[in-house]
C-alpha atoms as a PDB file:
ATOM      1  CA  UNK A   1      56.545  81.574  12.164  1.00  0.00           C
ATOM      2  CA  UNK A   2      54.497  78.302  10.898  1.00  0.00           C
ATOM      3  CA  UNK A   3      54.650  77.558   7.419  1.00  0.00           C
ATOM      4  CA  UNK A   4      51.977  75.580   6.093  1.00  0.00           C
ATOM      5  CA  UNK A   5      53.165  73.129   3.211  1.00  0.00           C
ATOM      6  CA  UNK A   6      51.617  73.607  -0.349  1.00  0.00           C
ATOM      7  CA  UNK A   7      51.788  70.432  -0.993  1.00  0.00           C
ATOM      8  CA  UNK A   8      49.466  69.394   2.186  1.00  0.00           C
ATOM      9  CA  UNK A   9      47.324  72.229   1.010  1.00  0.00           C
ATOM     10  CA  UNK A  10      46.774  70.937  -2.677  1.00  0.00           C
ATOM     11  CA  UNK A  11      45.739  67.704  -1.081  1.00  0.00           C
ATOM     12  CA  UNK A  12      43.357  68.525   1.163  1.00  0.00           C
ATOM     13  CA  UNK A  13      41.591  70.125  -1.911  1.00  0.00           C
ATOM     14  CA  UNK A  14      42.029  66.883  -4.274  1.00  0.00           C
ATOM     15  CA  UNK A  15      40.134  65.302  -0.904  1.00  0.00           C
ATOM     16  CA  UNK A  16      37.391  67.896  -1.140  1.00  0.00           C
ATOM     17  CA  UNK A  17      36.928  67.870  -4.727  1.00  0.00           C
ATOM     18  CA  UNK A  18      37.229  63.749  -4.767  1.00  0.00           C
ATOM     19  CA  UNK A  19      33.543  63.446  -4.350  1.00  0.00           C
ATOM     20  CA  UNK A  20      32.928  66.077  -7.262  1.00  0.00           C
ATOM     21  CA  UNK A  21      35.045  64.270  -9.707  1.00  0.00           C
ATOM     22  CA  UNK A  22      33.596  60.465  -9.204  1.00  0.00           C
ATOM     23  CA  UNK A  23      30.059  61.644  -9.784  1.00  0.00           C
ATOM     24  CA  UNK A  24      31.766  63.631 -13.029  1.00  0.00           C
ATOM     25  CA  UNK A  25      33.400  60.119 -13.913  1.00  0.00           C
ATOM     26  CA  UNK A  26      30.360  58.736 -13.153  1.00  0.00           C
ATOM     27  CA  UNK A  27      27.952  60.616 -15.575  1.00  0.00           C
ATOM     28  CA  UNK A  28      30.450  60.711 -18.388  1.00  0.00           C
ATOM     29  CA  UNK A  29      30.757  56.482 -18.047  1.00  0.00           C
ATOM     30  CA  UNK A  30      26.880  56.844 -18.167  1.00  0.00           C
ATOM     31  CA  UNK A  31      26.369  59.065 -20.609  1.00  0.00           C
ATOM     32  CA  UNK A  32      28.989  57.182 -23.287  1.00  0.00           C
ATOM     33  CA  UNK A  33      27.303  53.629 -22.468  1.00  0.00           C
ATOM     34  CA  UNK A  34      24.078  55.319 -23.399  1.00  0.00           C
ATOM     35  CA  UNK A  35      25.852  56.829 -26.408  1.00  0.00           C
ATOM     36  CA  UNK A  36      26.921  53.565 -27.600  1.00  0.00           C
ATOM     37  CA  UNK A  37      22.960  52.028 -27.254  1.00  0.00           C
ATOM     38  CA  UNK A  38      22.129  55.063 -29.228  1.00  0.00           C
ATOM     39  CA  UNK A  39      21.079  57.964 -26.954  1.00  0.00           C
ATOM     40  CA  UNK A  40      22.866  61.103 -26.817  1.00  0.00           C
ATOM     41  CA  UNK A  41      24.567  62.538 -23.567  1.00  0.00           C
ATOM     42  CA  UNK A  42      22.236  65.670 -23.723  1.00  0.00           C
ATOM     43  CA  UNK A  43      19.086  62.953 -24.078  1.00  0.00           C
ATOM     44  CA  UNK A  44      20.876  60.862 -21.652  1.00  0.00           C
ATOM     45  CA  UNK A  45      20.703  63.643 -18.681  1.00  0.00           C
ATOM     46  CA  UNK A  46      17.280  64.208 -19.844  1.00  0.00           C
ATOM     47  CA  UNK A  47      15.884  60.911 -19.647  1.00  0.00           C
ATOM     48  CA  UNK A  48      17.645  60.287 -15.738  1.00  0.00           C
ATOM     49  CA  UNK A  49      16.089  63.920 -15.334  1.00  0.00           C
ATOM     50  CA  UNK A  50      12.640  62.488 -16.448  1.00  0.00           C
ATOM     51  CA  UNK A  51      12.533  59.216 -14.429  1.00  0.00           C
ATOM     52  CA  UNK A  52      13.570  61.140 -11.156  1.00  0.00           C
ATOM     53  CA  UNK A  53      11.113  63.401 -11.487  1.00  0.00           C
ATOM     54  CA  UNK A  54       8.665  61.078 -12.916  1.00  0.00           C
ATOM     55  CA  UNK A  55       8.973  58.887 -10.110  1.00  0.00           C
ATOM     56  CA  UNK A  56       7.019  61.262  -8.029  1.00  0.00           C
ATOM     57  CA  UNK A  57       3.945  61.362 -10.673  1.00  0.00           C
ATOM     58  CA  UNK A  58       1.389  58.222 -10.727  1.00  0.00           C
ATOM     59  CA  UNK A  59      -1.063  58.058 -13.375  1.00  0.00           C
ATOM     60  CA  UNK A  60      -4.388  56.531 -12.170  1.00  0.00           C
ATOM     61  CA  UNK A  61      -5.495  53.226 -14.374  1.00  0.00           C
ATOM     62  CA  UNK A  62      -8.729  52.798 -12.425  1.00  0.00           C
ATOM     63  CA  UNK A  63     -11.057  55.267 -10.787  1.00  0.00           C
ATOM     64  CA  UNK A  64      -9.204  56.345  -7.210  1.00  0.00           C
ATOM     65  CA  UNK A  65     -11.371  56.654  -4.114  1.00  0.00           C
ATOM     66  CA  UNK A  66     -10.785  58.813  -0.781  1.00  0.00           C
ATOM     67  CA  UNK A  67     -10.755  56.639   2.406  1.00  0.00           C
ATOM     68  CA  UNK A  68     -11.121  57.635   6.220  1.00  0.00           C
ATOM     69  CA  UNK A  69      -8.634  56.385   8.368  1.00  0.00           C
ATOM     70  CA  UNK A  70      -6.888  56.483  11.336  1.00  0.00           C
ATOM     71  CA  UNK A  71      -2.850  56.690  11.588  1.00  0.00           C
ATOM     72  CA  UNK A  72      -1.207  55.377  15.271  1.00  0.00           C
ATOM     73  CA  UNK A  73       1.246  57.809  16.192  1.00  0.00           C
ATOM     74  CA  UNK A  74       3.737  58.634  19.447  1.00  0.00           C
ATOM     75  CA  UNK A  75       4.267  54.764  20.259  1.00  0.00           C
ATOM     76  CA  UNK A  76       0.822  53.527  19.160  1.00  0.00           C
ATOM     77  CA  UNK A  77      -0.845  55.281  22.252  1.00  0.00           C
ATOM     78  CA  UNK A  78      -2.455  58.115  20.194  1.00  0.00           C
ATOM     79  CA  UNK A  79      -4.544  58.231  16.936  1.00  0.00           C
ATOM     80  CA  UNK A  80      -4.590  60.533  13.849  1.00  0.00           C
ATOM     81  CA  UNK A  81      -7.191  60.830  11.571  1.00  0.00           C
ATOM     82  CA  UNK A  82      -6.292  60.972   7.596  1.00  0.00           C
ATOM     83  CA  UNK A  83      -7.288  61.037   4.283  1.00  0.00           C
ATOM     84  CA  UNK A  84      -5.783  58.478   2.046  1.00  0.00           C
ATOM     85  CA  UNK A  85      -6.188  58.019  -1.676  1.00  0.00           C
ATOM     86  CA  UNK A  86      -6.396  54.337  -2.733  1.00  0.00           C
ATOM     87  CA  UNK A  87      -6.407  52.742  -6.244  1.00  0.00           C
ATOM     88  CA  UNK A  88      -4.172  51.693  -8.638  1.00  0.00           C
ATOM     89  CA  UNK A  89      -1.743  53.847 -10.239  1.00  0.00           C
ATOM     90  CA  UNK A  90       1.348  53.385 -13.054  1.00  0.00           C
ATOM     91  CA  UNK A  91       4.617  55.380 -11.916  1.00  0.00           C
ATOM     92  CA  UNK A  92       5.640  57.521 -14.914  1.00  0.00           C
ATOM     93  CA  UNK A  93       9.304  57.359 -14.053  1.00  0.00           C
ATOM     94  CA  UNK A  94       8.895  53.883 -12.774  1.00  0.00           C
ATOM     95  CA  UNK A  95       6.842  52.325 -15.798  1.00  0.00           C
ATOM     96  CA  UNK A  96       5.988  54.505 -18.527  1.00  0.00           C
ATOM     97  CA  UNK A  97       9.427  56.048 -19.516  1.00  0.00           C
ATOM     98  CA  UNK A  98      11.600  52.907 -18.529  1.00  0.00           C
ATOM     99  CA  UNK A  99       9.069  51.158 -20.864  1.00  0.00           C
ATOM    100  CA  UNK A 100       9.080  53.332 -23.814  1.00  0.00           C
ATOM    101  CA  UNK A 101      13.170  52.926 -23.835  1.00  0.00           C
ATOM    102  CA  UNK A 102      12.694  49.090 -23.941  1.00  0.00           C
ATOM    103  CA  UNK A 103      10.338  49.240 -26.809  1.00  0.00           C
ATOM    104  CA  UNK A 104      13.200  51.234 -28.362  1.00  0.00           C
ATOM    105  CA  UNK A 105      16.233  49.349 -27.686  1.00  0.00           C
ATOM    106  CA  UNK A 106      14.024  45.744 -29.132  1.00  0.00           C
ATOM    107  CA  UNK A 107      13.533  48.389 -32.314  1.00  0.00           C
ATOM    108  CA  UNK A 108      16.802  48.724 -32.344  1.00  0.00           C
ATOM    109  CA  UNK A 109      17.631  44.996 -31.849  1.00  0.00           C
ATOM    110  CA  UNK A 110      15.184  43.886 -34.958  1.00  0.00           C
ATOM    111  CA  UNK A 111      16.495  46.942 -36.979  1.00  0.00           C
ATOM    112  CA  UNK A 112      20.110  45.097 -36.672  1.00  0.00           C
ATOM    113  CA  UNK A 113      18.750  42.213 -37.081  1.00  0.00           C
ATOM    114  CA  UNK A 114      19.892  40.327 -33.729  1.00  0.00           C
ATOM    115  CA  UNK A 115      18.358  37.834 -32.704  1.00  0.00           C
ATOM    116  CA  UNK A 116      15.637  38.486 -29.961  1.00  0.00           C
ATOM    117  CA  UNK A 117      14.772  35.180 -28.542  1.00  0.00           C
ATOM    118  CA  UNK A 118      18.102  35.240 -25.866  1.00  0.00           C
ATOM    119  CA  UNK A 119      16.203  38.400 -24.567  1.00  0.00           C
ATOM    120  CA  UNK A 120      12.778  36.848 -24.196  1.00  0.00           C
ATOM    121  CA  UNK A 121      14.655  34.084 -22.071  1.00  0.00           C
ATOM    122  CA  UNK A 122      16.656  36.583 -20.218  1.00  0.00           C
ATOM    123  CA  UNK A 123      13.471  37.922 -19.011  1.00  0.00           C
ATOM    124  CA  UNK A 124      11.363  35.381 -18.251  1.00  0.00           C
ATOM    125  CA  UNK A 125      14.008  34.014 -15.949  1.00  0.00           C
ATOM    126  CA  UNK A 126      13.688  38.009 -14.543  1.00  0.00           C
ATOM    127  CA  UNK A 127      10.174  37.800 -14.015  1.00  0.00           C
ATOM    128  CA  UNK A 128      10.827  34.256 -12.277  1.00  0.00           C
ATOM    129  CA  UNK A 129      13.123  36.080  -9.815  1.00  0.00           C
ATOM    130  CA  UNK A 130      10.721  39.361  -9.420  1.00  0.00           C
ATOM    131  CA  UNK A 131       8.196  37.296  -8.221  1.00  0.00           C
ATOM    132  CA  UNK A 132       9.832  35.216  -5.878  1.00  0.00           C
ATOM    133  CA  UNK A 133      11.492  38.083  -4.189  1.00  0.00           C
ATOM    134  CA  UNK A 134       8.688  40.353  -3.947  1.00  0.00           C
ATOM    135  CA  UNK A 135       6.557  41.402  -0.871  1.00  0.00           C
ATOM    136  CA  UNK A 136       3.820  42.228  -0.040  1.00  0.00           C
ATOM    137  CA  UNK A 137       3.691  44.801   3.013  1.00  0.00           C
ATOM    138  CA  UNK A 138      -0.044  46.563   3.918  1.00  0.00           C
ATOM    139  CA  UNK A 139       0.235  49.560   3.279  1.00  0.00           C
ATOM    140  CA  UNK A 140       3.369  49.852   2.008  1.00  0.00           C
ATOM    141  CA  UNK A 141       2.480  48.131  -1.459  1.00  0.00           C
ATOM    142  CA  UNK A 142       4.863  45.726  -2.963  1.00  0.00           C
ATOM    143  CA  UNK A 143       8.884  46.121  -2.099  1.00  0.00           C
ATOM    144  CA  UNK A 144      11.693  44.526  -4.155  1.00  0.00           C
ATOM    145  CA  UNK A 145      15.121  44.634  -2.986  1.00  0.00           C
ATOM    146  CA  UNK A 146      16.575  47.404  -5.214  1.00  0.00           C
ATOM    147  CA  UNK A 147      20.146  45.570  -6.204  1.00  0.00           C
ATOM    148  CA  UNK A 148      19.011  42.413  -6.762  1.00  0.00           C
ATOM    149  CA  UNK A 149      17.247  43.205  -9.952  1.00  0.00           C
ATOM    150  CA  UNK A 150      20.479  44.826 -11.916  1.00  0.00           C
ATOM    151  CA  UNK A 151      22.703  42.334 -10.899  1.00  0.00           C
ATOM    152  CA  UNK A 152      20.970  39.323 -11.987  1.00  0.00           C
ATOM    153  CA  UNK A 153      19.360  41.334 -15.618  1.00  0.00           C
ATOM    154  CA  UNK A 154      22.994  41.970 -16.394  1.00  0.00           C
ATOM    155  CA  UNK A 155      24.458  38.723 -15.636  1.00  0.00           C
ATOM    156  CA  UNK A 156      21.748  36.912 -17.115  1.00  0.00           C
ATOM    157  CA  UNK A 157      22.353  39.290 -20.391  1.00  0.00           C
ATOM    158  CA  UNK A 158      26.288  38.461 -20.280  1.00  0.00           C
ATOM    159  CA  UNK A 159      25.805  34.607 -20.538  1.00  0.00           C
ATOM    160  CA  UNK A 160      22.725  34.484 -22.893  1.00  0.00           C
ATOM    161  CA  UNK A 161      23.087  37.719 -24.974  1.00  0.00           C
ATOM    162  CA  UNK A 162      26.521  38.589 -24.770  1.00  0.00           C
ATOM    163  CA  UNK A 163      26.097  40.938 -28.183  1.00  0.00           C
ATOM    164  CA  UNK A 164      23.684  42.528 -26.828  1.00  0.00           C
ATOM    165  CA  UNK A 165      24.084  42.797 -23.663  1.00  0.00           C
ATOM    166  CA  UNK A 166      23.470  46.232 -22.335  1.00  0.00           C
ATOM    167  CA  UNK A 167      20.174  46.744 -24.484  1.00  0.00           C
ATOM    168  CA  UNK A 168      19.139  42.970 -23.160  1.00  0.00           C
ATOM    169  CA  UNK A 169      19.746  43.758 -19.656  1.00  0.00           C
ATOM    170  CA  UNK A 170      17.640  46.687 -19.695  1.00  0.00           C
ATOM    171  CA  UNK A 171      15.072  45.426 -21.296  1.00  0.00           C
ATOM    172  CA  UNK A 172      14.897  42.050 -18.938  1.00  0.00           C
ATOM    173  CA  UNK A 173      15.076  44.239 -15.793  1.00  0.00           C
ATOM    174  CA  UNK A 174      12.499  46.194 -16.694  1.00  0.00           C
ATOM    175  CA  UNK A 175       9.964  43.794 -18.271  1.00  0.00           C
ATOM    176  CA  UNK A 176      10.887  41.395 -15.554  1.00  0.00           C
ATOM    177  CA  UNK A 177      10.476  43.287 -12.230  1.00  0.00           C
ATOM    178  CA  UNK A 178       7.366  44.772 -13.281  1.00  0.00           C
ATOM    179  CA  UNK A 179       5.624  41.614 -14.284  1.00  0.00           C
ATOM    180  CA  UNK A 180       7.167  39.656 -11.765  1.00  0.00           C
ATOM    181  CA  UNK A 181       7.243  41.564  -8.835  1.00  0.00           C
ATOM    182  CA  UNK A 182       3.926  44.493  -9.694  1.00  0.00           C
ATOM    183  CA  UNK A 183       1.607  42.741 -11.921  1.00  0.00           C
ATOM    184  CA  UNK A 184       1.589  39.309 -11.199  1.00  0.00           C
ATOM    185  CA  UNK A 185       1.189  40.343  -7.017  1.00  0.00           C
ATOM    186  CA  UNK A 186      -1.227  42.961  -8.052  1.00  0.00           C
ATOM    187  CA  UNK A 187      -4.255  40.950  -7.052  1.00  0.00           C
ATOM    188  CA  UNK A 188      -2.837  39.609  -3.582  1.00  0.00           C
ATOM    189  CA  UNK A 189      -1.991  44.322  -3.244  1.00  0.00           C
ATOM    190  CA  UNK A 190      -5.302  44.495  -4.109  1.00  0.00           C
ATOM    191  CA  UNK A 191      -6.744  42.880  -0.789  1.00  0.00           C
ATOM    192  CA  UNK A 192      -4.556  45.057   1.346  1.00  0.00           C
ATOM    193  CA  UNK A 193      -6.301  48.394  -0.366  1.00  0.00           C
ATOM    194  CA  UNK A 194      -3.918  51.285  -0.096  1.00  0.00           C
ATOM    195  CA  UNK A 195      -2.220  53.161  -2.596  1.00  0.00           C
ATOM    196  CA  UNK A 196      -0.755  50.434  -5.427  1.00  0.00           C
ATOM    197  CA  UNK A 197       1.715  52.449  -7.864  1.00  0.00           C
ATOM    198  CA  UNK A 198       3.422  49.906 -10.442  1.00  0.00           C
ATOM    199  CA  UNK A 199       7.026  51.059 -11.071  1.00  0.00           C
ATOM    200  CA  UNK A 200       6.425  52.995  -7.794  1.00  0.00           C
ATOM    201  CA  UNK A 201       7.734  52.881  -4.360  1.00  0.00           C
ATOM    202  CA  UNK A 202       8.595  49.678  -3.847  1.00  0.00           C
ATOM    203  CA  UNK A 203      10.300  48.599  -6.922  1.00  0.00           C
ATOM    204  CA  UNK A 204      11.569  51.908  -8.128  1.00  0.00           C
ATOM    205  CA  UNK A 205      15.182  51.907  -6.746  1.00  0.00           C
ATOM    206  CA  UNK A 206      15.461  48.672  -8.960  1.00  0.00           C
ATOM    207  CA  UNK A 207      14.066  49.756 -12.207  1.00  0.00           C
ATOM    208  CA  UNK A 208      16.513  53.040 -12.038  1.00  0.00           C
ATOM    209  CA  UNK A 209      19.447  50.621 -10.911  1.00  0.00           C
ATOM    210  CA  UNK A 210      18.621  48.658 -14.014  1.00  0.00           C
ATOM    211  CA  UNK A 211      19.289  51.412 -16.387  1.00  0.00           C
ATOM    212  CA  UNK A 212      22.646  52.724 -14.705  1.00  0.00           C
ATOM    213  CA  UNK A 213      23.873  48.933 -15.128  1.00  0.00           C
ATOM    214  CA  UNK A 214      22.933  48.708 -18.179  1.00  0.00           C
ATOM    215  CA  UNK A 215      24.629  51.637 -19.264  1.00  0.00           C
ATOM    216  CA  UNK A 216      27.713  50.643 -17.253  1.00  0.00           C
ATOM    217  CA  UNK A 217      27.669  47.621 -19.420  1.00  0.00           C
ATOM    218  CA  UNK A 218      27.339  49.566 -22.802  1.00  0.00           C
ATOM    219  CA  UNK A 219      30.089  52.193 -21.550  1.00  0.00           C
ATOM    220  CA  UNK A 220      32.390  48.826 -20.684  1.00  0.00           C
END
């Protein structure tokens, strides 16, 4: 008769439930650095629940136009025709929302009285960055590796703005890479045509990054 160990048993379902339980350390790290810069957990979810979704939503800024064109397919031999829609668009979960929580942590940064200049220089020095990295692919838009963005908005908060890190990280990421790497290339996107989303596509992954680090900061 084989007896099968309970104690080989109980491990093989810590393995399982291993994944489960860093995304439930994860969130509750997240949701207590947003606590401490002055969100609630509920709010918190919310606002991640928002930007996801919101990521898939761009808001037209200029009149959008329907184009004719042709798509390559099966190794370039064949062609497809399609209808694209071209213009310039702001990402709600990109742009707007990430935008409207900067404008509130610099309320909150006047309201205590800190001093807001180290954040002006942390993001300038963001928008530097943004721009350098930045490309420009036709049809694709403008692309910005994702964890480069984060990692230098936090470290550039931790020497200049130590107090205030968190909120000044946040606020430099996201003022940064969408100057830097959307607005200021939006005339060279321009040339290409296509479908231009700022906080979209391309720069996304960063500007969501951003916020998670930030948080991570705050929760630390």
């Amino acid at each position: 008769m084989f007896f099968f160990p309970i104690a080989i048993l109980i491990f093989l379902i810590f393995i399982l439930l291993l994944p489960f339980l860093f995304i439930l350390t994860y969130f509750n790290i997240l949701t207590f650095g947003f606590e401490k810069l002055g969100i609630s957990p509920t709010t918190t979810i919310f606002i991640l629940f928002l930007i996801l979704v919101g990521s898939f939503i761009n808001i037209p800024l200029a009149k959008k136009k329907l184009v004719y064109v042709e798509k390559p397919y099966f190794f370039g031999l064949f062609r497809r025709p399609k209808i694209e829609i071209q213009g310039i668009f702001i990402n709600l979960g990109g742009a707007i929302i990430p935008i409207l929580l900067s404008f509130y942590f610099l309320f909150l940064a006047w309201k205590s009285g800190f001093e807001i200049s180290p954040v002006l220089i942390t993001t300038i020095l963001m928008i530097i960055i943004s721009k350098f990295l930045a490309k420009i692919i036709p049809g694709r838009g403008i692309l910005l590796p994702g964890f480069i963005p984060p990692i230098f908005s936090a470290l550039f908060a931790l020497i200049l703005a130590p107090g205030f890190a968190a909120p000044s990280a946040f606020i430099s990421g996201v003022f940064g890479t969408l100057i830097g790497a959307d607005l200021l290339n939006l005339g060279k996107a321009r040339k290409y045509g296509g479908f231009i989303s700022i906080g979209g596509a391309g720069v996304f992954d960063g500007i969501f990054l951003i916020g998670i680090v930030s948080a991570l900061l705050a929760g630390f």
